[in-house]
N, C-alpha and C. Protein backbone atom coordinates (compact mmCIF):
# COMPACT_ATOMS: atom_id res chain seq x y z
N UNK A 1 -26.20 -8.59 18.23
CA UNK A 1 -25.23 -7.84 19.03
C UNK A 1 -23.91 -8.59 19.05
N UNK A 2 -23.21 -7.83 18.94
CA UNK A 2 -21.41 -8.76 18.97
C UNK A 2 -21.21 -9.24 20.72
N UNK A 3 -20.79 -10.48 20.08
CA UNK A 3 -20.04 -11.11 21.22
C UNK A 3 -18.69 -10.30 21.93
N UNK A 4 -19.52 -10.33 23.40
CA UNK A 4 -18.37 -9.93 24.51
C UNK A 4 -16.91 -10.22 24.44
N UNK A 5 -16.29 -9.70 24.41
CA UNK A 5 -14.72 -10.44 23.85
C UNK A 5 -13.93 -9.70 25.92
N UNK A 6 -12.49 -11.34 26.24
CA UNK A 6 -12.17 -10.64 27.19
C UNK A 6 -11.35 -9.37 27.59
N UNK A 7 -10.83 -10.03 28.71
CA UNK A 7 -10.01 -8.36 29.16
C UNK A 7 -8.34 -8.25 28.43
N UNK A 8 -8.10 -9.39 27.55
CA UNK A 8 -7.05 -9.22 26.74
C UNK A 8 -7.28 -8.67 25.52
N UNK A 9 -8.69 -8.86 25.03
CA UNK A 9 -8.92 -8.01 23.53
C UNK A 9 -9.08 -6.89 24.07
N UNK A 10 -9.39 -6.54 25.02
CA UNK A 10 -10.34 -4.80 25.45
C UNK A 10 -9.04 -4.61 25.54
N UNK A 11 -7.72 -4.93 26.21
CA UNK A 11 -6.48 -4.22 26.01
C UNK A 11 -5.95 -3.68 25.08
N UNK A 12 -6.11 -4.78 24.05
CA UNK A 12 -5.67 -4.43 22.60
C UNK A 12 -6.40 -3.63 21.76
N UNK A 13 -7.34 -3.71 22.06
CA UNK A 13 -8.13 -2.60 21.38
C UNK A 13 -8.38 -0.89 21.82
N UNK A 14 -8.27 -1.30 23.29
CA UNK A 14 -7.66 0.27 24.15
C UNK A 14 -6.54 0.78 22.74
N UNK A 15 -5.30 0.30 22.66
CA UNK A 15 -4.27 0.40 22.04
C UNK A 15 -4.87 0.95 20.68
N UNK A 16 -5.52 0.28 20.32
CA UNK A 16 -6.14 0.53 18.57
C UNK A 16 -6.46 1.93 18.96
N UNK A 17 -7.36 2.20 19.93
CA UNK A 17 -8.46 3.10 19.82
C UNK A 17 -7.42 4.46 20.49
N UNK A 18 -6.30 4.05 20.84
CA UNK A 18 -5.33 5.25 21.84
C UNK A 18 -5.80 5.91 23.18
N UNK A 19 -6.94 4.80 23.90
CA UNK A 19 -7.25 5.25 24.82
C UNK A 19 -6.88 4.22 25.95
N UNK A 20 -7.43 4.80 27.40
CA UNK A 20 -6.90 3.14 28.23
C UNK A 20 -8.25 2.42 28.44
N UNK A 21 -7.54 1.60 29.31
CA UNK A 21 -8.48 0.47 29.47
C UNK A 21 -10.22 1.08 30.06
N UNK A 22 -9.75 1.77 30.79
CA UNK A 22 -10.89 2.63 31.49
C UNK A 22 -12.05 3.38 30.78
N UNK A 23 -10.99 3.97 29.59
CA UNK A 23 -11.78 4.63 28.22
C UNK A 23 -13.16 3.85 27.64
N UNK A 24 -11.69 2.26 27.81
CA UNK A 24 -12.77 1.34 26.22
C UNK A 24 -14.23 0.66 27.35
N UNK A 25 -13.77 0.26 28.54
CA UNK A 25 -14.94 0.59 29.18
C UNK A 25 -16.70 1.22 29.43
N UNK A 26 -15.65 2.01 29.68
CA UNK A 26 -16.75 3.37 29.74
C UNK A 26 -17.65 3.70 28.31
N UNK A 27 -16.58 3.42 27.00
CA UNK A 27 -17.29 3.51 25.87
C UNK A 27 -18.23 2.15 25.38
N UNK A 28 -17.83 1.56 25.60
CA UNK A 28 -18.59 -0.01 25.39
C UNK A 28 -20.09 -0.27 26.55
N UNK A 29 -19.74 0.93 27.53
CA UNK A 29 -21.36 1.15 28.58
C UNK A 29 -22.19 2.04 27.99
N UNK A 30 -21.37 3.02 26.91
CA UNK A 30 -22.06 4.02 26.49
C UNK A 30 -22.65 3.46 25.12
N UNK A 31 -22.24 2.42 24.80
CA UNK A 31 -22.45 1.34 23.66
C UNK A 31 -22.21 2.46 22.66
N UNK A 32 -21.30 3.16 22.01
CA UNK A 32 -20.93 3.81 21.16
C UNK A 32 -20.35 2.46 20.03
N UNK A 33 -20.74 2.91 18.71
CA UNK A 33 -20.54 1.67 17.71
C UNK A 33 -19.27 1.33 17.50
N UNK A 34 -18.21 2.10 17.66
CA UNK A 34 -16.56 1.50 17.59
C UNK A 34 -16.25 0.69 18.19
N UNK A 35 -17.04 0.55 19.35
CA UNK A 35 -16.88 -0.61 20.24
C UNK A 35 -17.32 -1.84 19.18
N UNK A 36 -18.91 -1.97 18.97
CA UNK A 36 -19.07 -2.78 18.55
C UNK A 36 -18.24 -3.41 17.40
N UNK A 37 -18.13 -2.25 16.49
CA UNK A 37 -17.59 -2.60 15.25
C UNK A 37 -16.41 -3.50 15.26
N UNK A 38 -15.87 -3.06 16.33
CA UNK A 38 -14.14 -3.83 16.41
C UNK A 38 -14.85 -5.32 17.14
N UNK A 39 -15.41 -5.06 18.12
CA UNK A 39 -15.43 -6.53 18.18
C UNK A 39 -16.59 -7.46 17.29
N UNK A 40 -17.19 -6.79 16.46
CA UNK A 40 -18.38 -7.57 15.53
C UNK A 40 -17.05 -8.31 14.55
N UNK A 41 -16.00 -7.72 14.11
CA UNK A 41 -15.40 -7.83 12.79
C UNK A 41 -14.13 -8.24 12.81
N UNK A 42 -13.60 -8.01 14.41
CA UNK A 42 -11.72 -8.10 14.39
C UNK A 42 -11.60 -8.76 15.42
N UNK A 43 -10.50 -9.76 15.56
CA UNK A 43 -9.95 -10.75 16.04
C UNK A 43 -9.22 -10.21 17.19
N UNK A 44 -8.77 -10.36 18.73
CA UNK A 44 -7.73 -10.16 19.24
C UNK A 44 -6.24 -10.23 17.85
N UNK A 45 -6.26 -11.49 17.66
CA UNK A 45 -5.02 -11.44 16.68
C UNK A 45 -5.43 -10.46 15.14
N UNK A 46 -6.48 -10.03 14.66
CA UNK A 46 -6.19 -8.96 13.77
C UNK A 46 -5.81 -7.74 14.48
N UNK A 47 -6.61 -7.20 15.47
CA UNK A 47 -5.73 -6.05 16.22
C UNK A 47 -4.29 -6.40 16.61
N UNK A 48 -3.79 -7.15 16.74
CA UNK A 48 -2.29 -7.00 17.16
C UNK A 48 -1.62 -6.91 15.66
N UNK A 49 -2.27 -7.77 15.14
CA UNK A 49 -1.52 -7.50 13.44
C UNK A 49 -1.29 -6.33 13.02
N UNK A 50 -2.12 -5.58 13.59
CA UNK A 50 -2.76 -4.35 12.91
C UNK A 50 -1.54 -3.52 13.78
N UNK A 51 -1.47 -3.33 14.73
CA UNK A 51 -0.83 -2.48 16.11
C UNK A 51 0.94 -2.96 15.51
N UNK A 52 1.46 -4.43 14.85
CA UNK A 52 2.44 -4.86 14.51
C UNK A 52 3.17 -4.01 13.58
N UNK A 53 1.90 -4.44 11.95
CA UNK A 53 1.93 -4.33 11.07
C UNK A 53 1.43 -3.30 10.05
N UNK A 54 0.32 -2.95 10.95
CA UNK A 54 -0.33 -1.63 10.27
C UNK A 54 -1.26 -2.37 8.95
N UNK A 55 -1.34 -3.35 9.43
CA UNK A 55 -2.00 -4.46 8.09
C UNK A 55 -2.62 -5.59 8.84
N UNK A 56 -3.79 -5.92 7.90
CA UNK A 56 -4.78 -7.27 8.66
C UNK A 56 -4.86 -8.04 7.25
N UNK A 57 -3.83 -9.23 7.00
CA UNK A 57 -3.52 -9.70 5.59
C UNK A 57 -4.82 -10.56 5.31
N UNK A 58 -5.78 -11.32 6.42
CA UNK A 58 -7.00 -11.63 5.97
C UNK A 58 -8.12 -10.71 5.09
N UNK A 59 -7.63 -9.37 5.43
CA UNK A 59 -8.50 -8.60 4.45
C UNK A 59 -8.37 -8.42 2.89
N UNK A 60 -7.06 -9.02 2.78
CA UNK A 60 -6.42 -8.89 1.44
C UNK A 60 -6.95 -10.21 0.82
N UNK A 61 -7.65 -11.35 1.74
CA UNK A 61 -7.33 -12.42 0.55
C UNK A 61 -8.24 -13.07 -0.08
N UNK A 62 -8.23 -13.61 -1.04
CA UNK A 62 -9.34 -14.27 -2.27
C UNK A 62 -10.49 -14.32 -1.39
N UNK A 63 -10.45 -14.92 -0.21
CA UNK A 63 -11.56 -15.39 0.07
C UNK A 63 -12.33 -14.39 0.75
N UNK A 64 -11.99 -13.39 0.72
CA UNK A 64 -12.91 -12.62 1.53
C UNK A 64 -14.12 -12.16 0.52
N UNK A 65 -14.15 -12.24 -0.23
CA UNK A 65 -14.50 -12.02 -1.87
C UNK A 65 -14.99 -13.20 -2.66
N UNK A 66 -15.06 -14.35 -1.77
CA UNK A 66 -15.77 -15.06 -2.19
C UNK A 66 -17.13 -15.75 -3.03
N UNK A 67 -16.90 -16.23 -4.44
CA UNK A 67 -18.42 -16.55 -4.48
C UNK A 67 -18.43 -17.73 -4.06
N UNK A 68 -19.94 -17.72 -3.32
CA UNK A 68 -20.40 -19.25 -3.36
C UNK A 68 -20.48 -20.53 -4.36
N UNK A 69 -19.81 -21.61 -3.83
CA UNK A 69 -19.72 -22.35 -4.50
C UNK A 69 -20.83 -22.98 -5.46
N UNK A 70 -22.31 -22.99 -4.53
CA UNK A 70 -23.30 -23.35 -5.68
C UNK A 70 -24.00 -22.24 -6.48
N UNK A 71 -23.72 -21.24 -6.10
CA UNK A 71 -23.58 -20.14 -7.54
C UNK A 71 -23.12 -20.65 -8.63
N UNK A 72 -21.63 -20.56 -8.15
CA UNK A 72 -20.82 -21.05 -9.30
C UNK A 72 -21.34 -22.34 -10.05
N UNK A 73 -22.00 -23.53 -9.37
CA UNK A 73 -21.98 -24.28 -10.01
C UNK A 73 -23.47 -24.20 -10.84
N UNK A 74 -24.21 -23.29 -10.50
CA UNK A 74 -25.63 -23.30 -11.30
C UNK A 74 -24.68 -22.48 -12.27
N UNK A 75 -24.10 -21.55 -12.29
CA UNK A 75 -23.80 -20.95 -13.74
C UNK A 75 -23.16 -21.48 -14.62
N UNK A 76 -22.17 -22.55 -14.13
CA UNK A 76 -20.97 -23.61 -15.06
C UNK A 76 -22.50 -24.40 -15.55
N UNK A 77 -23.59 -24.86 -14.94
CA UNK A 77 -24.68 -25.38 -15.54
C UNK A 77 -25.42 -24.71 -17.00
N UNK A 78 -25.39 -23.35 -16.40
CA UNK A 78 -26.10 -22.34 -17.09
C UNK A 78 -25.38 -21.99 -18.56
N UNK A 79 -24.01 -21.86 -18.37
CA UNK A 79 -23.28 -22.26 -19.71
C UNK A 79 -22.97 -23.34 -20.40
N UNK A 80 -23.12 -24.20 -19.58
CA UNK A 80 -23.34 -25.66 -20.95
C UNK A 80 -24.66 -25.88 -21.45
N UNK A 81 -26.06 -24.78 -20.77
CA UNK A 81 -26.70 -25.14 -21.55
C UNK A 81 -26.91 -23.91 -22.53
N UNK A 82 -25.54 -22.74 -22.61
CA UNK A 82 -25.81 -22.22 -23.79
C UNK A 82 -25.07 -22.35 -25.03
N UNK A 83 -23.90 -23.38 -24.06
CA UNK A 83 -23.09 -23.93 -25.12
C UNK A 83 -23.81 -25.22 -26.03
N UNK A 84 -24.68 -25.71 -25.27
CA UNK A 84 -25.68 -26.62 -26.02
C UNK A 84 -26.43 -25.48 -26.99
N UNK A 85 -27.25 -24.44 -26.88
CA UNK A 85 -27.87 -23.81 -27.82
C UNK A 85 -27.04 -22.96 -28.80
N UNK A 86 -25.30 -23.46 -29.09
CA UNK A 86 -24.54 -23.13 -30.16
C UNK A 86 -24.16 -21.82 -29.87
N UNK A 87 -23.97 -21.37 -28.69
CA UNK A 87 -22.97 -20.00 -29.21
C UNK A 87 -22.06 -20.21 -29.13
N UNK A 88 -20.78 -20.95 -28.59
CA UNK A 88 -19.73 -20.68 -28.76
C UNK A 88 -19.00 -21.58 -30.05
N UNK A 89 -20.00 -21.89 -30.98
CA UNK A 89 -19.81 -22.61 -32.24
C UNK A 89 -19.92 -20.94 -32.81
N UNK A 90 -20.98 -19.99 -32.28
CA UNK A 90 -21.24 -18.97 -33.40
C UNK A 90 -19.86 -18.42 -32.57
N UNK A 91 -19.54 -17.91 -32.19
CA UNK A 91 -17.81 -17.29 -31.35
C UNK A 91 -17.27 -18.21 -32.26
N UNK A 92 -17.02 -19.47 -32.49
CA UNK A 92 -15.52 -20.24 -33.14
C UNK A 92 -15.84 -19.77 -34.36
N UNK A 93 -16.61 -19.06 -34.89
CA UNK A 93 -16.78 -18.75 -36.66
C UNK A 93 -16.06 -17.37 -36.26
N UNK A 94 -15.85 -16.58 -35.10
CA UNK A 94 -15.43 -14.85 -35.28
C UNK A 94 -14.25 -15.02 -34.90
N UNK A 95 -13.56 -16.34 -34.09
CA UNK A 95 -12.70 -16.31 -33.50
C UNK A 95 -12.19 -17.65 -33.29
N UNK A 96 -11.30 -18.17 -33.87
CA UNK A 96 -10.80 -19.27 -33.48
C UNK A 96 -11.16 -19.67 -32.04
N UNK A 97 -11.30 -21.16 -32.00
CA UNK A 97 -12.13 -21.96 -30.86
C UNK A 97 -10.80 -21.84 -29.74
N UNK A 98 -9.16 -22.35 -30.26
CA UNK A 98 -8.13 -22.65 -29.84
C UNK A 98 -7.41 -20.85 -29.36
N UNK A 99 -7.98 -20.03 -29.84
CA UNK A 99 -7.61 -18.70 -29.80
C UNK A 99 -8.36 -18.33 -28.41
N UNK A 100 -9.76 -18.94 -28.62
CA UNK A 100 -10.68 -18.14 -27.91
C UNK A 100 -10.33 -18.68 -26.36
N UNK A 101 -10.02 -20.14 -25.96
CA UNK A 101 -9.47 -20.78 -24.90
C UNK A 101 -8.34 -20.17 -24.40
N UNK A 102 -7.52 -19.70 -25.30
CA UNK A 102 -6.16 -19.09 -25.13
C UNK A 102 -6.36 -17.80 -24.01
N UNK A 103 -7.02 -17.24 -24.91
CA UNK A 103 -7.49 -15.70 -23.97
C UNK A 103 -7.86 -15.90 -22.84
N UNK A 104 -8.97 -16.80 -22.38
CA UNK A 104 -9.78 -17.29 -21.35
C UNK A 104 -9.00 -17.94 -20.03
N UNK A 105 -7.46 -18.86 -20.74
CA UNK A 105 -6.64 -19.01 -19.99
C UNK A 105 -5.59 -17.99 -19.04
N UNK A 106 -5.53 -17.27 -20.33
CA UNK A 106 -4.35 -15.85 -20.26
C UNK A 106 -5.09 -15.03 -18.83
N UNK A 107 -6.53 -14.79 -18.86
CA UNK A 107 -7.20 -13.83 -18.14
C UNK A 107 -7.63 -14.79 -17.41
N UNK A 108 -7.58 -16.41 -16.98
CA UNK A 108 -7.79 -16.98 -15.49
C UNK A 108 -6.19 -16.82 -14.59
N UNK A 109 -5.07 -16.84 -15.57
CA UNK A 109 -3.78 -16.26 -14.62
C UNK A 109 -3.48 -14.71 -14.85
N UNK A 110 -4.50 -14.16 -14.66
CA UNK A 110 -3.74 -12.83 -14.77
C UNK A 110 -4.83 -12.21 -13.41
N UNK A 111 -4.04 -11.64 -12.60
CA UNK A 111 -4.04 -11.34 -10.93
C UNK A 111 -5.42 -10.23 -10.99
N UNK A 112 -5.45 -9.35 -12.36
CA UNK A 112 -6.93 -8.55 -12.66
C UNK A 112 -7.84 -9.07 -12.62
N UNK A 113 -8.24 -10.05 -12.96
CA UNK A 113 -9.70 -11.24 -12.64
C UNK A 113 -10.08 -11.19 -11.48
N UNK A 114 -8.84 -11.17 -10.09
CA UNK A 114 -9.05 -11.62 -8.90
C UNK A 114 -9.81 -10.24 -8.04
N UNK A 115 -8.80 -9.46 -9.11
CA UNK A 115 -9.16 -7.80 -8.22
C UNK A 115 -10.12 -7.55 -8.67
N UNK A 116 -10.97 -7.61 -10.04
CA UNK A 116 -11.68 -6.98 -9.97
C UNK A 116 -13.04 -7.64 -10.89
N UNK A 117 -13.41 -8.74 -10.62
CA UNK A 117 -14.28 -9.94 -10.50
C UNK A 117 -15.38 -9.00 -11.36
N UNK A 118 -15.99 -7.83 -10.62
CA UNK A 118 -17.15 -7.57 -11.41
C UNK A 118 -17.16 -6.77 -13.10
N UNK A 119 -15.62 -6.52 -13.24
CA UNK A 119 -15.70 -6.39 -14.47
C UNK A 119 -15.25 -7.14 -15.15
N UNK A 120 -15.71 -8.46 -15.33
CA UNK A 120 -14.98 -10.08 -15.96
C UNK A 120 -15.13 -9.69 -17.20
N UNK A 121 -16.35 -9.44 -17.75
CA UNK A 121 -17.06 -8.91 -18.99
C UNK A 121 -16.51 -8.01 -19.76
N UNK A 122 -16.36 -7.02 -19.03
CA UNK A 122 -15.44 -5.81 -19.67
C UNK A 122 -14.13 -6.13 -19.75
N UNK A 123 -13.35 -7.37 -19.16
CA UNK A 123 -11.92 -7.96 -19.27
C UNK A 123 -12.06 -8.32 -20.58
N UNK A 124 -12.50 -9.61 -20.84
CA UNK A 124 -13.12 -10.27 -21.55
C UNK A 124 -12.86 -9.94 -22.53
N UNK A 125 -14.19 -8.85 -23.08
CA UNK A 125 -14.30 -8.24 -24.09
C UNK A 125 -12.83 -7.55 -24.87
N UNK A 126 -12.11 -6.68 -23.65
CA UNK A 126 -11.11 -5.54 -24.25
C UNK A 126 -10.35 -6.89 -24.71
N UNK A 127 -9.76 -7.96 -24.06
CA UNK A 127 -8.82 -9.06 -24.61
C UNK A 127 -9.10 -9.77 -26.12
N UNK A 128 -10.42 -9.96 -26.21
CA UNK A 128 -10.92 -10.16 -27.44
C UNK A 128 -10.75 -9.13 -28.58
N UNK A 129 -11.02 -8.24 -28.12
CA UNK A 129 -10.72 -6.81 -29.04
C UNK A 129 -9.21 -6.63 -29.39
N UNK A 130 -8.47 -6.86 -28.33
CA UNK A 130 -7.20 -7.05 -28.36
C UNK A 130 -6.26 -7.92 -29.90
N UNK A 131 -7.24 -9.06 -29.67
CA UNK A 131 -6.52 -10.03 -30.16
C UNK A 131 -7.49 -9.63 -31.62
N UNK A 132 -9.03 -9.95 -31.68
CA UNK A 132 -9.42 -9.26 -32.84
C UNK A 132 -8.77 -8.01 -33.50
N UNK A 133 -8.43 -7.04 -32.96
CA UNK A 133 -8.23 -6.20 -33.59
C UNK A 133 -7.15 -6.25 -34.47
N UNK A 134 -6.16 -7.30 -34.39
CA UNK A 134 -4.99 -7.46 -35.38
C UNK A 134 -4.99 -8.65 -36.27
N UNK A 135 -6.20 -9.65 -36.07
CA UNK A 135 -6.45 -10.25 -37.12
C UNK A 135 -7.99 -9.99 -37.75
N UNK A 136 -8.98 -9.69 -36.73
CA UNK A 136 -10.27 -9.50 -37.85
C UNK A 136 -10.57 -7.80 -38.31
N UNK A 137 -11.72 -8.17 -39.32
CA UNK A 137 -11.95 -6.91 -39.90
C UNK A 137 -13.43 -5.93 -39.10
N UNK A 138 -13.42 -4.77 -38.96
CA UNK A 138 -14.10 -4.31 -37.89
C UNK A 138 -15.71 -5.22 -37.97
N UNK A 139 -16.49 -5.39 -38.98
CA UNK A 139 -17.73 -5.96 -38.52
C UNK A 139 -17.72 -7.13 -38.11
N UNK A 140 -16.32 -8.37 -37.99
CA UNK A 140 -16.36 -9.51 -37.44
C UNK A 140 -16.19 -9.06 -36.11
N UNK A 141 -15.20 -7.82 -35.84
CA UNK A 141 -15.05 -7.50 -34.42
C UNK A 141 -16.56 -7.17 -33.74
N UNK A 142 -17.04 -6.16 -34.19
CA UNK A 142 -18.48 -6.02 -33.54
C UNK A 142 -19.35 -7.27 -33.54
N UNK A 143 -19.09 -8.14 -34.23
CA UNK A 143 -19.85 -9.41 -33.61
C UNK A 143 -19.89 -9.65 -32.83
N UNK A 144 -18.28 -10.15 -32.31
CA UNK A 144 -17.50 -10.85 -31.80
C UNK A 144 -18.19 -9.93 -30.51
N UNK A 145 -18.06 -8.57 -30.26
CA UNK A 145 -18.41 -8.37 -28.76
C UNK A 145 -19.52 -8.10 -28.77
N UNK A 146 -20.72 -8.12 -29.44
CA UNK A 146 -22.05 -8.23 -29.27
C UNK A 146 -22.39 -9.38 -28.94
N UNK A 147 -21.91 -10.72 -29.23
CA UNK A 147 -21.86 -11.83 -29.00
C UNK A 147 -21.89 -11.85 -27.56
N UNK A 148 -20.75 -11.42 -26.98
CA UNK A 148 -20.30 -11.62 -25.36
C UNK A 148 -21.29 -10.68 -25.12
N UNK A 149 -21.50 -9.77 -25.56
CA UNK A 149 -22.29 -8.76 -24.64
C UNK A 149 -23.79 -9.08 -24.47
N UNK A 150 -24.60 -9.51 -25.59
CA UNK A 150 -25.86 -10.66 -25.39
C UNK A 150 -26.02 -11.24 -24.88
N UNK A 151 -25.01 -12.11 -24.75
CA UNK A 151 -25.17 -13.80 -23.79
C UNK A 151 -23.75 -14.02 -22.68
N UNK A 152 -24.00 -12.79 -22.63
CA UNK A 152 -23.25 -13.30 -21.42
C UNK A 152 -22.83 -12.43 -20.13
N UNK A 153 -23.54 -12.44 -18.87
CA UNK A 153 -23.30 -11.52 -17.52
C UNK A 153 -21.46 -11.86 -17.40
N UNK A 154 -21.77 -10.73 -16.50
CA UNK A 154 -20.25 -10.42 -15.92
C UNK A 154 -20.02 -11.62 -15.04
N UNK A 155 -20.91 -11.73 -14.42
CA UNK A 155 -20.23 -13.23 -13.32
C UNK A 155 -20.42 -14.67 -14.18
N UNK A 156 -21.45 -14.68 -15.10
CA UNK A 156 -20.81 -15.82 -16.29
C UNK A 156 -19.98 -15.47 -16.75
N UNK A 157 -19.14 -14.37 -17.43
CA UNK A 157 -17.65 -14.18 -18.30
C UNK A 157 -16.65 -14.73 -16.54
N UNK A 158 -17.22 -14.38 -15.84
CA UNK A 158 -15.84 -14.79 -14.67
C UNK A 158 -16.11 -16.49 -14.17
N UNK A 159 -17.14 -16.84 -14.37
CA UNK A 159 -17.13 -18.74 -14.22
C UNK A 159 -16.23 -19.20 -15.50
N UNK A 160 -16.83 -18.52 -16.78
CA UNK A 160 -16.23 -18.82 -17.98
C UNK A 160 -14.55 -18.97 -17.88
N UNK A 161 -14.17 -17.86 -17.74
CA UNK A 161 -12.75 -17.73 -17.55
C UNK A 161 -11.97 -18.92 -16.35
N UNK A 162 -12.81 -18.82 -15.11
CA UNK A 162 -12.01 -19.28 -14.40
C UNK A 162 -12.06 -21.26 -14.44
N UNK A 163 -13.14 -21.35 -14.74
CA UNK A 163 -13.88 -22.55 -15.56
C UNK A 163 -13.67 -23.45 -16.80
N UNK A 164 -13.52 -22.54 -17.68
CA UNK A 164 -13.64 -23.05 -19.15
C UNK A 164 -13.43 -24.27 -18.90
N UNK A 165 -12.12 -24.92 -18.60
CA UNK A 165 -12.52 -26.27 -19.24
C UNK A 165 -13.11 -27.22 -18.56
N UNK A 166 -13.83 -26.70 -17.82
CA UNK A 166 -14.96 -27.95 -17.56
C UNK A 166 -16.34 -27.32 -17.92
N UNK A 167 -16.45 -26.33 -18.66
CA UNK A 167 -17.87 -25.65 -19.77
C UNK A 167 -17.61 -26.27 -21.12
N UNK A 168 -16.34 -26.12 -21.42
CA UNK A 168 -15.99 -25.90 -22.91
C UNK A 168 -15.55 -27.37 -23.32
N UNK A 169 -15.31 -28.25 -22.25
CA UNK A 169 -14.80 -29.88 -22.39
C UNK A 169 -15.66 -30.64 -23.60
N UNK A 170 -15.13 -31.05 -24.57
CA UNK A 170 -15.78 -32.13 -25.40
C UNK A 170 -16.62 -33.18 -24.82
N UNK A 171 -18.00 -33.06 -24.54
CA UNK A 171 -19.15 -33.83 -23.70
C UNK A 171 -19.06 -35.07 -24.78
């Protein structure tokens, strides 16, 4: 059950809700879930943001979207040991090694990674295609993304990217 919040959030949230104080009351006895919801999830100071700004900028940011850190680090594990079983030796034969870093860099600063994390893979890939498509010939290209598409999940292409060089580092 959400924590009781005082008679300065129930003000502010009267305000949210366009009713008075008496309203949010009466609705919070009737335990109707708006009650809860606002106070399970929002801050006195996100409702005023909100009542300010029409915006709660904690909802916007990286971290709300967070992966866990030892996720991340079993999968940076999980790719050195497939970089130990030679694929990205079989990738440096479809695609330059110095090419392939390039991309990986390009798509850890580019703001689409951040937004939209679960299609790392499908980033990935179209950038490779990108860049394949104006130097290789179509069956090196279909390697090239059968390759990624075999061995490699969407949240490994997004450790990869955001990672590489501590996967891809000369051990």
């Amino acid at each position: 059950m959400a924590e009781k919040k005082g008679k300065e959030y129930k003000e502010v949230a009267s305000k949210i809700l366009g009713c008075t104080l008496a309203s949010y009351y009466n609705w919070d006895k009737q335990k109707r879930p708006i009650i809860s919801l606002l106070e399970k999830f929002f801050s006195k100071n996100d409702l005023e943001e909100f009542l300010e700004t029409g915006d709660i900028k904690r909802l916007h940011s990286s971290d709300t979207y967070r992966i866990d850190p030892m996720l991340i680090d079993h999968i940076k594990h999980s790719l050195k040991t497939i970089k130990g079983r030679g694929i990205f030796e079989k990738l440096n034969h479809l695609i330059p090694y110095k090419i392939f870093i390039s991309i990986l860099e390009d798509l850890k600063n580019d703001s689409e990674i951040e937004l939209h994390r679960e299609d790392s893979k499908k980033l990935l890939i179209e950038r490779i295609k990108g860049y394949a498509a104006s130097t290789l010939e179509k069956p090196s290209q279909k390697q090239l993304v059968n390759l990624v598409n075999d061995n490699f999940s969407s949240i490994e292409c997004y450790v990869l990217i955001k990672y590489y060089n501590e996967i891809l580092d000369k051990d």
